[in-house]
C-alpha atoms as a PDB file:
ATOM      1  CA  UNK A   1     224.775 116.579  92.596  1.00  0.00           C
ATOM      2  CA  UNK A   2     224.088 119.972  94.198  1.00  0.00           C
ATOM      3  CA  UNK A   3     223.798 121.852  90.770  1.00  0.00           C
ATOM      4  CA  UNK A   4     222.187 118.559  88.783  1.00  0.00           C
ATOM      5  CA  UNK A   5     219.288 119.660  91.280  1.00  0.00           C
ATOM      6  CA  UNK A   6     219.144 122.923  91.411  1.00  0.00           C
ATOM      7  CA  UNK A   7     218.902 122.946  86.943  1.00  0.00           C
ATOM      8  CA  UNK A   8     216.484 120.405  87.135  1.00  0.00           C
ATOM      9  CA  UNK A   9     214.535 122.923  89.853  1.00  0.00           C
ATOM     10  CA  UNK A  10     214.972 125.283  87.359  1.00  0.00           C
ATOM     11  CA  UNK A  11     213.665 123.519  84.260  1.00  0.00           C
ATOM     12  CA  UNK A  12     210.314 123.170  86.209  1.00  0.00           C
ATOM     13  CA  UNK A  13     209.688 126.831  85.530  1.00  0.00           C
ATOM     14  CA  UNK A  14     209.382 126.461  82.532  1.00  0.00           C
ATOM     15  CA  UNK A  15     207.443 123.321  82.087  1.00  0.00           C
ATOM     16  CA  UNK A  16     204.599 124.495  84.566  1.00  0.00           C
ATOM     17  CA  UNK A  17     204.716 127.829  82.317  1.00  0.00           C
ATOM     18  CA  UNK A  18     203.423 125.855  79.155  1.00  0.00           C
ATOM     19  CA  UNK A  19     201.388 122.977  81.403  1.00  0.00           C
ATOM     20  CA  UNK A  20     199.489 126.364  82.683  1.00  0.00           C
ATOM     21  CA  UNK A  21     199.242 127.977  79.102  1.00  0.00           C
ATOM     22  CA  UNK A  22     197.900 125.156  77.332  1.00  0.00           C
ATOM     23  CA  UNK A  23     195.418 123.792  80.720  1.00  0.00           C
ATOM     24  CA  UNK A  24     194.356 127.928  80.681  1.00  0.00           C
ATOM     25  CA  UNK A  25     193.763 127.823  77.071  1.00  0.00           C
ATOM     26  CA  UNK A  26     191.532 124.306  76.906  1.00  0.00           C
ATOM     27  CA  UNK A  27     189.992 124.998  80.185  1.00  0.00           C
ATOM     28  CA  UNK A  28     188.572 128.687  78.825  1.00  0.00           C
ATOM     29  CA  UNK A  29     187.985 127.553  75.495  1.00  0.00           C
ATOM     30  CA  UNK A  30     185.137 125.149  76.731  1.00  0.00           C
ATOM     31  CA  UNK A  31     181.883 125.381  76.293  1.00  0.00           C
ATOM     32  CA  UNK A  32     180.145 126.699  79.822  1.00  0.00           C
ATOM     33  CA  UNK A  33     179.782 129.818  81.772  1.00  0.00           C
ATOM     34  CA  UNK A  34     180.848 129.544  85.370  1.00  0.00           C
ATOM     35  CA  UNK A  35     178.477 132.715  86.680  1.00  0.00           C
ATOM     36  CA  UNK A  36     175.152 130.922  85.267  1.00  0.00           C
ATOM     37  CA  UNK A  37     176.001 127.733  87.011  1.00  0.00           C
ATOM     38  CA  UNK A  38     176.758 129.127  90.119  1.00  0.00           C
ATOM     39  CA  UNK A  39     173.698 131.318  89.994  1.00  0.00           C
ATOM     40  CA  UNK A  40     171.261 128.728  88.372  1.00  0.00           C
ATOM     41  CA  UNK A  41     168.921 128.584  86.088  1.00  0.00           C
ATOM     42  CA  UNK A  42     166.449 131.487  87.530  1.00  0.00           C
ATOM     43  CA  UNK A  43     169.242 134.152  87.612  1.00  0.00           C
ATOM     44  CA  UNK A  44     168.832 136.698  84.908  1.00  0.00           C
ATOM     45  CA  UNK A  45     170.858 137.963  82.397  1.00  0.00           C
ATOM     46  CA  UNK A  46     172.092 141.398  84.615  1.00  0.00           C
ATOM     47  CA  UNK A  47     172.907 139.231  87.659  1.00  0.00           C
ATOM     48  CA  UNK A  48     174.746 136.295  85.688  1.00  0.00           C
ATOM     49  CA  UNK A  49     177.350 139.808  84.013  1.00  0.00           C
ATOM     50  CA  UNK A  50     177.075 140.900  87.264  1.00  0.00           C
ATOM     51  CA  UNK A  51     178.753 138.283  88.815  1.00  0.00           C
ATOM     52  CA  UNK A  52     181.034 137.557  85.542  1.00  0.00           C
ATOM     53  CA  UNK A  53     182.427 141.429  86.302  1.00  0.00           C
ATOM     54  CA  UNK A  54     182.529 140.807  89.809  1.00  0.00           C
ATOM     55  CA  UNK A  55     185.080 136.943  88.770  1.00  0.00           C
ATOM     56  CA  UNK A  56     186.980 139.171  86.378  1.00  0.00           C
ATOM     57  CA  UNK A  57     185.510 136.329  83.512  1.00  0.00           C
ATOM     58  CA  UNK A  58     184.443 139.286  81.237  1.00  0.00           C
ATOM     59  CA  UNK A  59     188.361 140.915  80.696  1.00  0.00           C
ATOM     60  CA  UNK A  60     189.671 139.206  77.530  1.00  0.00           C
ATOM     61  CA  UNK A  61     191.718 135.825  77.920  1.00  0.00           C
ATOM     62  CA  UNK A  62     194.965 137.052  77.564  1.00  0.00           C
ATOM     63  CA  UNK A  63     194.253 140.068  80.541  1.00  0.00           C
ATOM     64  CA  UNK A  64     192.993 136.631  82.500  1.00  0.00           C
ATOM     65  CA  UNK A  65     195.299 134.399  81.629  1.00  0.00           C
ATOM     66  CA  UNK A  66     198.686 137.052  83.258  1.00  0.00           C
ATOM     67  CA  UNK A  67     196.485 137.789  86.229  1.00  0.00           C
ATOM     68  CA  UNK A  68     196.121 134.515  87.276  1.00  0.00           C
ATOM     69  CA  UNK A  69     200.263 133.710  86.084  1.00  0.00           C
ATOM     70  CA  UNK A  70     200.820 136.721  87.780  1.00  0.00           C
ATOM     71  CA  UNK A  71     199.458 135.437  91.248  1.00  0.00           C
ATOM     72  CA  UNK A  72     200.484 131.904  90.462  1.00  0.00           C
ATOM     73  CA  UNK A  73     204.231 133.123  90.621  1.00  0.00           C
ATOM     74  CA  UNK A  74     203.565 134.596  93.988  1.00  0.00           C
ATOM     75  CA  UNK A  75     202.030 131.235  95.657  1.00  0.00           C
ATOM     76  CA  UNK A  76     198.392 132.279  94.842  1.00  0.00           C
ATOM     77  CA  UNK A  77     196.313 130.223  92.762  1.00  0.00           C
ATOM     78  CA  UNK A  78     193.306 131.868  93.116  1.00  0.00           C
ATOM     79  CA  UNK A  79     190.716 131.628  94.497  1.00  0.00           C
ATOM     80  CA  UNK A  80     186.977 129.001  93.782  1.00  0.00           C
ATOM     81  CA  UNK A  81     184.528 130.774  91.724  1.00  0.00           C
ATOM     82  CA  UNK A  82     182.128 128.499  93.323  1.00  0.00           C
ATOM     83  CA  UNK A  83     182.439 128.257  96.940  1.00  0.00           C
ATOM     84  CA  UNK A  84     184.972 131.244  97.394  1.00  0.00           C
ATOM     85  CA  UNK A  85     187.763 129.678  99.317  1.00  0.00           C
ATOM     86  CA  UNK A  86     191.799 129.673  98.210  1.00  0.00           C
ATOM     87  CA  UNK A  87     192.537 127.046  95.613  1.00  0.00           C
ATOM     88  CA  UNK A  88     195.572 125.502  97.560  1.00  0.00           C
ATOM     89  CA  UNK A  89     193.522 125.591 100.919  1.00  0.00           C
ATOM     90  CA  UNK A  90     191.258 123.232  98.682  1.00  0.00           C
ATOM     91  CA  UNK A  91     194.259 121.157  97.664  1.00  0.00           C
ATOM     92  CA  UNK A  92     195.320 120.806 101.030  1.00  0.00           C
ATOM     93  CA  UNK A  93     192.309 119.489 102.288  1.00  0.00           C
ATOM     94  CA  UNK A  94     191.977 117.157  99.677  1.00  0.00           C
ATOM     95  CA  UNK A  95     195.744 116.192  99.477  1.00  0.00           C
ATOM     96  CA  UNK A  96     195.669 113.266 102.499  1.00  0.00           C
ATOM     97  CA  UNK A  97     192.965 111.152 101.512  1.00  0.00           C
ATOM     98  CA  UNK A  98     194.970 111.340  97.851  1.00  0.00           C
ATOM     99  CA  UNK A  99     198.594 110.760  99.456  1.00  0.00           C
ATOM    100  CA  UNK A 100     197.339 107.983 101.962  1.00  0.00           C
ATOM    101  CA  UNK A 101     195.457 105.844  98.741  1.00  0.00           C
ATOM    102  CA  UNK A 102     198.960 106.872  96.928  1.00  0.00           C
ATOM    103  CA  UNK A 103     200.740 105.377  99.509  1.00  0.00           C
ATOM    104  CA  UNK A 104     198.365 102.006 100.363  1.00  0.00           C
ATOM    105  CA  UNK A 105     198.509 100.982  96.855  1.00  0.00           C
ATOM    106  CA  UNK A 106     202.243 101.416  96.332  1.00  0.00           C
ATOM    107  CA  UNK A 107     202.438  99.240  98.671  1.00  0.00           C
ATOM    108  CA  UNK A 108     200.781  96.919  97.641  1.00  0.00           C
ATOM    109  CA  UNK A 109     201.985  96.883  94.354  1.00  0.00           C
ATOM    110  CA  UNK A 110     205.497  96.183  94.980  1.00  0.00           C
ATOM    111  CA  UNK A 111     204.015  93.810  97.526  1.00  0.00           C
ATOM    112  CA  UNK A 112     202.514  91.759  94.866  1.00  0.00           C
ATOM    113  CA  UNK A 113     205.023  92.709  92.306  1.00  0.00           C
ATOM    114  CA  UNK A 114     208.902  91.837  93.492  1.00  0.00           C
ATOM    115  CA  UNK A 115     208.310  88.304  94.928  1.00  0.00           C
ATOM    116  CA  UNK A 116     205.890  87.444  91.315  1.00  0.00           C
ATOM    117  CA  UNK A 117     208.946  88.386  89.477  1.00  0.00           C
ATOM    118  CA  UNK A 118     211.831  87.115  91.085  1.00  0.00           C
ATOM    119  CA  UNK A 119     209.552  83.466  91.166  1.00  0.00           C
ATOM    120  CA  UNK A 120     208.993  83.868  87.168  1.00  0.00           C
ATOM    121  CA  UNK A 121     212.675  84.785  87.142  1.00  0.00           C
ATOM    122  CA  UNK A 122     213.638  81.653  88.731  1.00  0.00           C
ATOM    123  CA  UNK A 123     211.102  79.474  87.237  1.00  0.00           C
ATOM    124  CA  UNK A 124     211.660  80.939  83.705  1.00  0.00           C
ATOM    125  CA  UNK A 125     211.943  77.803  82.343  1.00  0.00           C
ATOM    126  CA  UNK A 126     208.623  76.276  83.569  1.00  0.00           C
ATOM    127  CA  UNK A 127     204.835  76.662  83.700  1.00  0.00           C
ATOM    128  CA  UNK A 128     204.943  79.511  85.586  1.00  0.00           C
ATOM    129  CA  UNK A 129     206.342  82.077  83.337  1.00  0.00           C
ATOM    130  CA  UNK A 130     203.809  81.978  80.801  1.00  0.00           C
ATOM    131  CA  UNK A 131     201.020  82.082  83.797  1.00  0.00           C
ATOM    132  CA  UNK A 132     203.082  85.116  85.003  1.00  0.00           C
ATOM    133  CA  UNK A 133     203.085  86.965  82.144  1.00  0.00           C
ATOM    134  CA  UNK A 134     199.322  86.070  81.560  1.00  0.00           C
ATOM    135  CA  UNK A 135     198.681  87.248  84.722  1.00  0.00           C
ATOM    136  CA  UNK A 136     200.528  90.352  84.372  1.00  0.00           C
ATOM    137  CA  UNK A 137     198.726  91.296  81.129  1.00  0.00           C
ATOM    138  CA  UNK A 138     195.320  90.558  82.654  1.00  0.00           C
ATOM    139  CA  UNK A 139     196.065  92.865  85.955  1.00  0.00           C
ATOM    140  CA  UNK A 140     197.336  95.713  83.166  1.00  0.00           C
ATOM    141  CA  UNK A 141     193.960  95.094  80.886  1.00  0.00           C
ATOM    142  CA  UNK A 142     191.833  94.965  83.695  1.00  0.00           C
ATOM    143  CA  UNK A 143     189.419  98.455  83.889  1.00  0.00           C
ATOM    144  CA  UNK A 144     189.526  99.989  86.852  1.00  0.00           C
ATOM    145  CA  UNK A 145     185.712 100.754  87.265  1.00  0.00           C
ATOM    146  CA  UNK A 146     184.935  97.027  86.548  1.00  0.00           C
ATOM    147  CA  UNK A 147     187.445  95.946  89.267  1.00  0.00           C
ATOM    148  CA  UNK A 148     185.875  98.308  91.304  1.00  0.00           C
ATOM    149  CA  UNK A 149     182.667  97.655  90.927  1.00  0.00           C
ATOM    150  CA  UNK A 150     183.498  93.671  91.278  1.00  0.00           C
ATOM    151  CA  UNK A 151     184.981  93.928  94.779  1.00  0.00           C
ATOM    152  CA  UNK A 152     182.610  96.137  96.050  1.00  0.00           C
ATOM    153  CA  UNK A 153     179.829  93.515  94.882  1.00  0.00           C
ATOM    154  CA  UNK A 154     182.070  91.037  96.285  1.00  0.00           C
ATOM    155  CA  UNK A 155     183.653  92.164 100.134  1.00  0.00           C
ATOM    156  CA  UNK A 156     181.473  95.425 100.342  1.00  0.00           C
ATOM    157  CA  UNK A 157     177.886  93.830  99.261  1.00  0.00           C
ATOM    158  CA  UNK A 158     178.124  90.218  99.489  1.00  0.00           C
ATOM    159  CA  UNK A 159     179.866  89.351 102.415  1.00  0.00           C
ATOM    160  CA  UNK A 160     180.225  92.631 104.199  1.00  0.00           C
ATOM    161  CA  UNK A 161     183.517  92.833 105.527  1.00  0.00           C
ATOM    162  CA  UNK A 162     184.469  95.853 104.635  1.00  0.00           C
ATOM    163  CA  UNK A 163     183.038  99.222 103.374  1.00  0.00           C
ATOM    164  CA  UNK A 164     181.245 100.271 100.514  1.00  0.00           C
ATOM    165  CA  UNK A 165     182.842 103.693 100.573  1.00  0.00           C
ATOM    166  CA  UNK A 166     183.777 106.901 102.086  1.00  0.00           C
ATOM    167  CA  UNK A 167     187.028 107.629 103.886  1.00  0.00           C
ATOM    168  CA  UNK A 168     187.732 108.402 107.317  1.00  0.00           C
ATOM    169  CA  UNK A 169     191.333 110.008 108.274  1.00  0.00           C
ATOM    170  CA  UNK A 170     194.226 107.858 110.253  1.00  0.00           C
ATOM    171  CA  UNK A 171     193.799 109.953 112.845  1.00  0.00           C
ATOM    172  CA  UNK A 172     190.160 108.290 114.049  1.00  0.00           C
ATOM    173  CA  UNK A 173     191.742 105.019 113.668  1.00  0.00           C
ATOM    174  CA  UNK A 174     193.873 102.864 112.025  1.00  0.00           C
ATOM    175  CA  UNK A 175     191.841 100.020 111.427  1.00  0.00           C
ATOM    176  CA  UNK A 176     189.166 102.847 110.154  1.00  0.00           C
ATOM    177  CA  UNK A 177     191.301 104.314 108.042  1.00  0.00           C
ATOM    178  CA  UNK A 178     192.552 100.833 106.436  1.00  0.00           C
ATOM    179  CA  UNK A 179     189.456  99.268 106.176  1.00  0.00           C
ATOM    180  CA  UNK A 180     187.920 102.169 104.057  1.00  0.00           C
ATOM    181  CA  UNK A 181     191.071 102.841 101.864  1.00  0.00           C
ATOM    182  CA  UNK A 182     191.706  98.857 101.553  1.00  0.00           C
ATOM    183  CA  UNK A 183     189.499  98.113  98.303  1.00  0.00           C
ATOM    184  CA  UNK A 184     190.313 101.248  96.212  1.00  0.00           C
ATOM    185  CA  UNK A 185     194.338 100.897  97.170  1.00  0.00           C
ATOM    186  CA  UNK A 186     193.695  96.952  95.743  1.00  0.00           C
ATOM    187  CA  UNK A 187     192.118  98.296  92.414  1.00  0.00           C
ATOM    188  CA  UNK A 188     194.576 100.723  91.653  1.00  0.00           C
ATOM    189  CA  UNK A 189     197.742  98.310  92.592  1.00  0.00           C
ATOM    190  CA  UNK A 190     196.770  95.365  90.611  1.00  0.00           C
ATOM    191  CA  UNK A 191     197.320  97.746  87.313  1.00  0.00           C
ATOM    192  CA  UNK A 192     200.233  99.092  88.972  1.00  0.00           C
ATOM    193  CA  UNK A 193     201.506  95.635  90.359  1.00  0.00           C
ATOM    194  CA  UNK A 194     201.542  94.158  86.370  1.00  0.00           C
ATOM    195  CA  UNK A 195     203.448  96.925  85.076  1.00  0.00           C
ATOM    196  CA  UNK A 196     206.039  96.470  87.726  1.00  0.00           C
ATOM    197  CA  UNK A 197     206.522  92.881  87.504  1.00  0.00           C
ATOM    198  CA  UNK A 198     206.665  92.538  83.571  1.00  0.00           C
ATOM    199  CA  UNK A 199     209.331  95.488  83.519  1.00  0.00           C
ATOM    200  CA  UNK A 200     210.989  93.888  86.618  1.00  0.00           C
ATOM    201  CA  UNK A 201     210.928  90.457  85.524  1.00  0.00           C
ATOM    202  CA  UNK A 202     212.280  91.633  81.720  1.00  0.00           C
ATOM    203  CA  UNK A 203     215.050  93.712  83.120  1.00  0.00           C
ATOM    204  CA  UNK A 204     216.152  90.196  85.331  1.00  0.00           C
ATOM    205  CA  UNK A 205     216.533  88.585  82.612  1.00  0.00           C
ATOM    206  CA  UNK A 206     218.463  90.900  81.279  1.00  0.00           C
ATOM    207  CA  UNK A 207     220.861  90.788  83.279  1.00  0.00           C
ATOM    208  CA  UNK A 208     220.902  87.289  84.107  1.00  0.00           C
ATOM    209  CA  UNK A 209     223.199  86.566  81.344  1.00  0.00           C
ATOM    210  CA  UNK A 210     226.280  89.337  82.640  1.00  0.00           C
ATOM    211  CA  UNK A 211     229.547  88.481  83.785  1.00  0.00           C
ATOM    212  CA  UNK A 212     229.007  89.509  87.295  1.00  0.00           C
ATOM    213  CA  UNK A 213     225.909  86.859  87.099  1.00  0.00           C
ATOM    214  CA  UNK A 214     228.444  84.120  86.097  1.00  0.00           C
ATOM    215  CA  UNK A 215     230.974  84.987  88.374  1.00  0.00           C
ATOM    216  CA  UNK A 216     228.430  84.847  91.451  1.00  0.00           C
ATOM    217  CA  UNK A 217     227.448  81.583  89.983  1.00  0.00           C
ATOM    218  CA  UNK A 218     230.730  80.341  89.773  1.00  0.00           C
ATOM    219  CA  UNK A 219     232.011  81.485  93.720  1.00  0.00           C
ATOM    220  CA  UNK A 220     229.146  78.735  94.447  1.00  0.00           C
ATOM    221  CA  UNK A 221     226.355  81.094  95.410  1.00  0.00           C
ATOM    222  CA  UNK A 222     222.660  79.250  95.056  1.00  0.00           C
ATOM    223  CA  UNK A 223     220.196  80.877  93.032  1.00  0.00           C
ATOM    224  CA  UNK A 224     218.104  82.577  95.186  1.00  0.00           C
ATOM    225  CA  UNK A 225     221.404  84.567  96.556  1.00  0.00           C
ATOM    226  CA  UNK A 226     222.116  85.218  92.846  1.00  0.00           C
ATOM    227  CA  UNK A 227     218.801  86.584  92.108  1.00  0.00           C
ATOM    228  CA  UNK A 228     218.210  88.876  95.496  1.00  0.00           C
ATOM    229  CA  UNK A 229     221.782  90.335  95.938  1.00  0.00           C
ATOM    230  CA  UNK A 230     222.729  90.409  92.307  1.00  0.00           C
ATOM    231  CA  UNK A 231     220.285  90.358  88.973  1.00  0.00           C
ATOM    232  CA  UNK A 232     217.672  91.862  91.544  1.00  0.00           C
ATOM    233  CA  UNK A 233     219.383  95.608  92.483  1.00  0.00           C
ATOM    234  CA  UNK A 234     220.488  95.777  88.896  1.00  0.00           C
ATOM    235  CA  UNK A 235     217.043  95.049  87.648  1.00  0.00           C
ATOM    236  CA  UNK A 236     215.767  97.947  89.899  1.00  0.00           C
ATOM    237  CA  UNK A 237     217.243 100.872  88.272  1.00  0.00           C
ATOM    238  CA  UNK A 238     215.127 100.707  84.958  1.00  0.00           C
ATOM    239  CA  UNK A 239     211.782  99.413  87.219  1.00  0.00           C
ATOM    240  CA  UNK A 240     212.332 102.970  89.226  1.00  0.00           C
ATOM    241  CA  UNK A 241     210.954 104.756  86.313  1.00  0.00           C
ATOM    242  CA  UNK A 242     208.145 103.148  86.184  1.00  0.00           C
ATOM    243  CA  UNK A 243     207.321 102.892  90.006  1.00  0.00           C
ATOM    244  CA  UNK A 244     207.424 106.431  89.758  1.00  0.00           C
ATOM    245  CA  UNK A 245     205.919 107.442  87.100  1.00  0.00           C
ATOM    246  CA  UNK A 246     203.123 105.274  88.929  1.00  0.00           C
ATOM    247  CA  UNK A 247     203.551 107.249  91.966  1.00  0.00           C
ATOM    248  CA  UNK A 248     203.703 110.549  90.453  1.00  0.00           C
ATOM    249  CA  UNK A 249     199.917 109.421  88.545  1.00  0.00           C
ATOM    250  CA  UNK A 250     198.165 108.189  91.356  1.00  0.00           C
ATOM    251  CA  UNK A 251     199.781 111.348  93.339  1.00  0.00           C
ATOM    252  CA  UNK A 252     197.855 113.326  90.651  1.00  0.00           C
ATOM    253  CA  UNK A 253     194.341 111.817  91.252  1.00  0.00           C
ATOM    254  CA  UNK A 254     193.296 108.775  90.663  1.00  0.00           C
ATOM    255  CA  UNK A 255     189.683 110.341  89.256  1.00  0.00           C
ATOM    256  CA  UNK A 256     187.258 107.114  88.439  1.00  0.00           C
ATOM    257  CA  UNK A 257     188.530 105.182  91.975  1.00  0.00           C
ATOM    258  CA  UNK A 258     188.279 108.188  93.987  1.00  0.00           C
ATOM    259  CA  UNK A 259     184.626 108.973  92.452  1.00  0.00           C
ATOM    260  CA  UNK A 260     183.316 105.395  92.470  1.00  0.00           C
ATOM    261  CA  UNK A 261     184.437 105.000  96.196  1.00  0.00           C
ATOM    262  CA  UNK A 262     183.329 108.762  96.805  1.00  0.00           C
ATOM    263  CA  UNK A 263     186.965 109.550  98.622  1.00  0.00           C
ATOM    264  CA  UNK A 264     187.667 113.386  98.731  1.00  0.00           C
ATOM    265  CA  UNK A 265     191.008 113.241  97.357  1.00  0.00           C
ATOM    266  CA  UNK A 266     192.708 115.364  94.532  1.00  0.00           C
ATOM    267  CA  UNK A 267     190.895 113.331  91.631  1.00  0.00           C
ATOM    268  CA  UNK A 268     187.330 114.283  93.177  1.00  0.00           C
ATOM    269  CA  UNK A 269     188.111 117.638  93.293  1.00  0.00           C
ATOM    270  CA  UNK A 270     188.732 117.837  89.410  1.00  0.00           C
ATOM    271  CA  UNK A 271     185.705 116.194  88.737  1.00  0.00           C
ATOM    272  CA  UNK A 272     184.035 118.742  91.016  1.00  0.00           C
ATOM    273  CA  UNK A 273     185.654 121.457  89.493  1.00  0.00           C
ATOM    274  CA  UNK A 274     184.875 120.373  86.118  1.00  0.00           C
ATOM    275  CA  UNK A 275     181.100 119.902  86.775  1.00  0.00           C
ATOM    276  CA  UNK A 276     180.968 123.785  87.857  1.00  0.00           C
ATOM    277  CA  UNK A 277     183.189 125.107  85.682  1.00  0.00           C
ATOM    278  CA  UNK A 278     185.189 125.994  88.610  1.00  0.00           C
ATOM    279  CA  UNK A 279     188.069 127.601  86.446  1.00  0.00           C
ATOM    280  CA  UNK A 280     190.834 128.520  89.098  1.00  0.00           C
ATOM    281  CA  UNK A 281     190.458 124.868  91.349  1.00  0.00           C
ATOM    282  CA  UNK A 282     190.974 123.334  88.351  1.00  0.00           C
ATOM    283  CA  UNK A 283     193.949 125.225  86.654  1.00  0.00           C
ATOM    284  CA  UNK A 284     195.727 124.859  89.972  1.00  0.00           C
ATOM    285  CA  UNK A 285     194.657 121.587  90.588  1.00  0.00           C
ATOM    286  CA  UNK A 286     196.304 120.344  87.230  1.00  0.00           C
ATOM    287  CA  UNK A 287     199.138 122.895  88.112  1.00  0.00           C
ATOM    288  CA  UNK A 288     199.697 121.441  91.447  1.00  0.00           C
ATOM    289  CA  UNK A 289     199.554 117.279  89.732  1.00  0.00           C
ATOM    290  CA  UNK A 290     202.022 118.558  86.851  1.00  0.00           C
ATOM    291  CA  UNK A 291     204.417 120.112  89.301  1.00  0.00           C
ATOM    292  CA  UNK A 292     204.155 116.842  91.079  1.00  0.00           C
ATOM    293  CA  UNK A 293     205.065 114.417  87.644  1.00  0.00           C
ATOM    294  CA  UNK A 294     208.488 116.477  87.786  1.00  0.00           C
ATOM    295  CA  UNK A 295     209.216 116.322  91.573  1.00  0.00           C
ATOM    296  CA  UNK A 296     208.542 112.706  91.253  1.00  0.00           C
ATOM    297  CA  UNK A 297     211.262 112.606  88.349  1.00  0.00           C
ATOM    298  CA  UNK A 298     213.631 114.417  90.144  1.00  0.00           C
ATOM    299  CA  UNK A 299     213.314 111.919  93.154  1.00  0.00           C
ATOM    300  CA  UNK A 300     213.507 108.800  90.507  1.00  0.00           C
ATOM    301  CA  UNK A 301     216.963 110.074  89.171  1.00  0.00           C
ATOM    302  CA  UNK A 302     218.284 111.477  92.544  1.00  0.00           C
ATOM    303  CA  UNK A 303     217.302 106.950  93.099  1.00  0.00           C
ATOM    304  CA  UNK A 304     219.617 105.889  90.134  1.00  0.00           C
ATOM    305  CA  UNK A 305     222.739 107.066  92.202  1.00  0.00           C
ATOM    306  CA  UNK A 306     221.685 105.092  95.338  1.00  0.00           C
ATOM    307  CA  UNK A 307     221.136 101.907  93.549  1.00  0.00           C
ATOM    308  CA  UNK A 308     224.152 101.644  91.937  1.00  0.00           C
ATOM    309  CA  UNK A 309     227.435 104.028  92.674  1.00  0.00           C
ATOM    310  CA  UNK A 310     228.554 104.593  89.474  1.00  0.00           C
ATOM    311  CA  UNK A 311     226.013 107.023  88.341  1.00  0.00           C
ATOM    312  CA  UNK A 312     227.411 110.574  88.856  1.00  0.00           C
ATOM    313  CA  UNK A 313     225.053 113.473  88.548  1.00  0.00           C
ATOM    314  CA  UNK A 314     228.676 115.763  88.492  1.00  0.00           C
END
């Protein structure tokens, strides 16, 4: 297990080595000039290639692009062109609002999404499995902007119960913090929710039909014991991928919920970064989201052992 780890530690090296060439490559390539928009529109020519000398955005891309790899290696990212702090001092700041909506909607998801499958499961041969899997593909199709925009008309607006927006850290209060993070964790989970119950739900009835299924059934076990201790923890191992691969993306920022609730999470500060061309947040902010996709995956796999014994990582 020990060295399964420590190569799949290692093959991150190289994976955030091409995420940061290519991200380095589109990010530089775009039209924009960081100095002019950080100086406005009344700065002159000699003070915007002032401060271009003074970022280092005048040496030629390649000189650029190992400067920044160079001090990437070392646990430096850089620092903002715009407001002049250290990119993972950004990050950090905007990492809790991002892990606590992460962690809300997860929640919520599997919530919603393990008791809807295991009924469709047991009801598979009635009405309610084609309103399940209607219901599924309408909480997958579903934007997340409209959804947004809906509840906010509907709890935020209408009948005031909770906020419009903003976010306010555990720490002042749980009820605070739940009642502000409560409407953009239910937007993001309903997506999330389908996709776990229609892979869920298809990898039950899977399984359903195995041996060990018919030999529960025939010890004289009902169906609900059949379906919890049995065709569910099977059904779990291919659903892991997908819960975190859903983890791993709303780890990364979820942008257009974070933005239309105005939360200062990870997502807000790429849009942030994008709007003034604020080169180094963003590199390391995509840096930072990448090297979380393959943490995640390392986590999902080190999960395949625990829920069922016969994988071996040896």
């Amino acid at each position: 297990m020990l060295q399964y780890v420590m190569r799949r530690l290692i093959s991150l090296i190289p994976v955030l080595l091409v995420v940061g060439i290519v991200v380095f490559a589109v990010i530089h390539l775009t039209p924009g000039d960081p100095a002019a928009v950080i100086l406005g529109e009344t700065a002159t020519p000699e003070q915007v290639e002032q401060l271009r000398e003074t970022l280092g955005l005048n040496e030629p891309l390649p000189v650029q692009f190992f400067n920044w790899l160079g001090q990437s290696l070392t646990g430096n990212l850089g620092q903002s062109v715009f407001s002049g702090e250290p990119v993972l001092q950004l990050i950090g700041e905007r990492l809790g609002p991002t892990v606590s909506l992460t962690l809300l909607a997860s929640c919520l998801s599997l919530i919603i999404a393990i008791p809807s499958a295991l009924l469709a499961v047991w009801k598979r041969n009635s009405s309610l499995d084609p309103a399940f899997m209607s219901a599924t593909m309408l909480g997958v199709s579903v934007p997340n902007f409209w959804l947004a925009l809906l509840l906010i008309l509907g709890f935020a607006v209408t009948l005031r119960w909770l906020p419009v927006a903003g976010y306010v850290p555990i720490s002042e209060g749980f009820w605070q913090w739940l009642s502000h993070l409560l409407l953009p964790a239910v937007v993001l989970s309903v997506q999330q929710a389908g996709l776990i119950a229609r892979m869920l739900r298809d990898g039950m009835l899977e399984v359903m039909h195995q041996d060990y299924i018919r030999t529960a059934r025939a010890k004289g076990l009902k169906e609900r014991l059949v379906l919890m201790r049995h065709a569910l923890s099977n059904a779990m191992i291919p659903t892991t991928t997908v819960i975190g691969a859903s983890v791993a993306g709303l780890l990364g920022g979820a942008v257009v919920t974070e933005t239309i609730f105005a939360i200062p999470g990870l997502g807000q500060l790429i849009v942030d970064s994008i709007s003034r061309r604020d080169y180094p947040v963003l590199q390391g902010s995509i840096l930072f989201v990448a090297g979380v996709y393959v943490f995640v995956n390392l986590l999902v796999d080190l999960t395949y052992a625990a829920l069922d014994p016969r994988i071996r990582y040896d």
